[in-house]
C-alpha atoms as a PDB file:
ATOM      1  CA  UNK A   1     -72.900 -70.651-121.177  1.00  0.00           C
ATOM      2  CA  UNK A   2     -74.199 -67.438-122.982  1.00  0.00           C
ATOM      3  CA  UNK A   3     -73.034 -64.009-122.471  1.00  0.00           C
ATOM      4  CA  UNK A   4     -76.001 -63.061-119.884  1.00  0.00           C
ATOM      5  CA  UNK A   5     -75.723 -65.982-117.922  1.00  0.00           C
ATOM      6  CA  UNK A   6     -72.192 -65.242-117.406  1.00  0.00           C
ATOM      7  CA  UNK A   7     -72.913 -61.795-116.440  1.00  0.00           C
ATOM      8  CA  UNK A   8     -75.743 -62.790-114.046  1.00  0.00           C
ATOM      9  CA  UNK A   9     -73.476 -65.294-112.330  1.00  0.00           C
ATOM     10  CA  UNK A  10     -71.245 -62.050-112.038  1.00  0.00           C
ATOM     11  CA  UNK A  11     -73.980 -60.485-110.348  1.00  0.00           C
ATOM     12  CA  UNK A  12     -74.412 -57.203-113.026  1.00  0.00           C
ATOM     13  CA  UNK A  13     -78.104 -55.878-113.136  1.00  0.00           C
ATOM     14  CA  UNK A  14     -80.304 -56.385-115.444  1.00  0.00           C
ATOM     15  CA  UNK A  15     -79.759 -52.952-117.386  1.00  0.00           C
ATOM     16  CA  UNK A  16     -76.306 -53.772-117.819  1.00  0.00           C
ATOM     17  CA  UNK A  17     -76.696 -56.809-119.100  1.00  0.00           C
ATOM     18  CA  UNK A  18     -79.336 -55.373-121.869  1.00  0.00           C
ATOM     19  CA  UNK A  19     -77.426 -53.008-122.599  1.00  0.00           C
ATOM     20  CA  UNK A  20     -74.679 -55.276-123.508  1.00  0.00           C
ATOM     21  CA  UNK A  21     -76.290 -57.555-125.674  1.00  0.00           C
ATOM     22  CA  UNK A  22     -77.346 -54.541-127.604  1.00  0.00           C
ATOM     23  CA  UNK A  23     -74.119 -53.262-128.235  1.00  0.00           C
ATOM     24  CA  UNK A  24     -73.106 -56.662-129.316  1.00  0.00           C
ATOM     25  CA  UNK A  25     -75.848 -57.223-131.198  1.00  0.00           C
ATOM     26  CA  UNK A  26     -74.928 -53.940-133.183  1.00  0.00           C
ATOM     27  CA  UNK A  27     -71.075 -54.300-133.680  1.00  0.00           C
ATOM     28  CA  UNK A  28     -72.483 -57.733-135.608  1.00  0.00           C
ATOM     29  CA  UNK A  29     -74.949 -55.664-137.622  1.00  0.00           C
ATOM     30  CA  UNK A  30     -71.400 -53.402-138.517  1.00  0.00           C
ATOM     31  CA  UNK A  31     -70.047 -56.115-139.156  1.00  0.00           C
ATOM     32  CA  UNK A  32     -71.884 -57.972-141.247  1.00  0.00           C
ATOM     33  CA  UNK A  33     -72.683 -54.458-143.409  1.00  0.00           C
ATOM     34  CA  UNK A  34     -68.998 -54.091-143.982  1.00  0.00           C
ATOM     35  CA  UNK A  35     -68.362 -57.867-145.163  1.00  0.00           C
ATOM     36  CA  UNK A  36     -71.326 -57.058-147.767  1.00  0.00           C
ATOM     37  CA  UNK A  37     -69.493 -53.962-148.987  1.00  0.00           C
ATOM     38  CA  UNK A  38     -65.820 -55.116-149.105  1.00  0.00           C
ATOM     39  CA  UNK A  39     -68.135 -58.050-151.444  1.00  0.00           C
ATOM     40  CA  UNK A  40     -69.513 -56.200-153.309  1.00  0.00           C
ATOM     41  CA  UNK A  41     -66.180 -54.068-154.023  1.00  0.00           C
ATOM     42  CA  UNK A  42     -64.458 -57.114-154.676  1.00  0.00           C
ATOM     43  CA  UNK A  43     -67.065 -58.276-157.306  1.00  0.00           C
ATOM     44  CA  UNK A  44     -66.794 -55.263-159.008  1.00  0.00           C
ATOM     45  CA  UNK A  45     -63.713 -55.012-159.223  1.00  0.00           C
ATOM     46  CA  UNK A  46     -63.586 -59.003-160.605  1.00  0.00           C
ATOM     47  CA  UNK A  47     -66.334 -57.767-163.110  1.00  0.00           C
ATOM     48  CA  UNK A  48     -64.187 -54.783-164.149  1.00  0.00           C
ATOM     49  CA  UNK A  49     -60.829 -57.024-165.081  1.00  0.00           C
ATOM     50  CA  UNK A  50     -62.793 -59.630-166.873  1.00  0.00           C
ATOM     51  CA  UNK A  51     -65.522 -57.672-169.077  1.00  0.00           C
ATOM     52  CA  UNK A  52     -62.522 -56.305-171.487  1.00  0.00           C
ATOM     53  CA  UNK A  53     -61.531 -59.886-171.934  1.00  0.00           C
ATOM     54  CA  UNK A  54     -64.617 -61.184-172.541  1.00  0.00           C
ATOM     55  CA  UNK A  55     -65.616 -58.240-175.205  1.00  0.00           C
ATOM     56  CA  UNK A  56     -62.721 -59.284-176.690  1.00  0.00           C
ATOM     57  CA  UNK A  57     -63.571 -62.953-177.145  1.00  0.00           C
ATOM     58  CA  UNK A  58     -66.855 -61.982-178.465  1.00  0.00           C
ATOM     59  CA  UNK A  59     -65.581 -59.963-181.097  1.00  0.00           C
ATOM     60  CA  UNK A  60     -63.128 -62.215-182.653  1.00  0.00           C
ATOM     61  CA  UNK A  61     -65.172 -65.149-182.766  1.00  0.00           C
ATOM     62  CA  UNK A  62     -66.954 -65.588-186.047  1.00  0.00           C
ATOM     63  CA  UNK A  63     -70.317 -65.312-186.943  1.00  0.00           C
ATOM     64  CA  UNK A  64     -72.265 -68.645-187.551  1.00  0.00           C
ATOM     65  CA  UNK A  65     -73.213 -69.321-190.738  1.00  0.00           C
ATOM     66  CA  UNK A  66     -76.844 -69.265-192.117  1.00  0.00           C
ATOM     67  CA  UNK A  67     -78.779 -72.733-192.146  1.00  0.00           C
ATOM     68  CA  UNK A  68     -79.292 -74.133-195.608  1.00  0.00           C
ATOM     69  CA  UNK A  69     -82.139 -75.641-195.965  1.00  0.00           C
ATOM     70  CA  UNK A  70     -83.186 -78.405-198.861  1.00  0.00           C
ATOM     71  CA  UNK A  71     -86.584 -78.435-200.042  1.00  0.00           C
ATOM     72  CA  UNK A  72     -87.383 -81.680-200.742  1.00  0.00           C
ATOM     73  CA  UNK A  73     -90.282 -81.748-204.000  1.00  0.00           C
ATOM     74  CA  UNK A  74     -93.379 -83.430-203.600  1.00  0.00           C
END
């Protein structure tokens, strides 16, 4: 049983039962806006601790050495 067939069973009008749904309907849409922020915080934060590393590991590795090629004569 949904939420306005439990509050028509109750016997609440119609308006109150609209208006209701709308403000649950909302506090979701608050909610859901704050999950994506605390997500994105969270990635970039992540991003933050790991790019130092990862400049790091670029810089020390070598870089590759030039292809030799052998020309064969004809």
């Amino acid at each position: 049983m949904n939420l306005k067939q439990l509050l028509k069973r109750a016997g609440v009008s119609n308006n109150v039962i609209a208006e209701v749904e709308r403000k649950a309907k909302m506090t979701t849409a608050q909610q859901e806006i704050e999950h994506q922020e605390k997500a994105a915080a969270m990635a970039k934060m992540m991003l933050n601790d790991v790019m130092p590393h990862l400049r790091n590991a670029l810089d020390k590795t070598p870089p590759s050495q030039p292809k030799k090629t052998i020309i064969i004569p004809d």
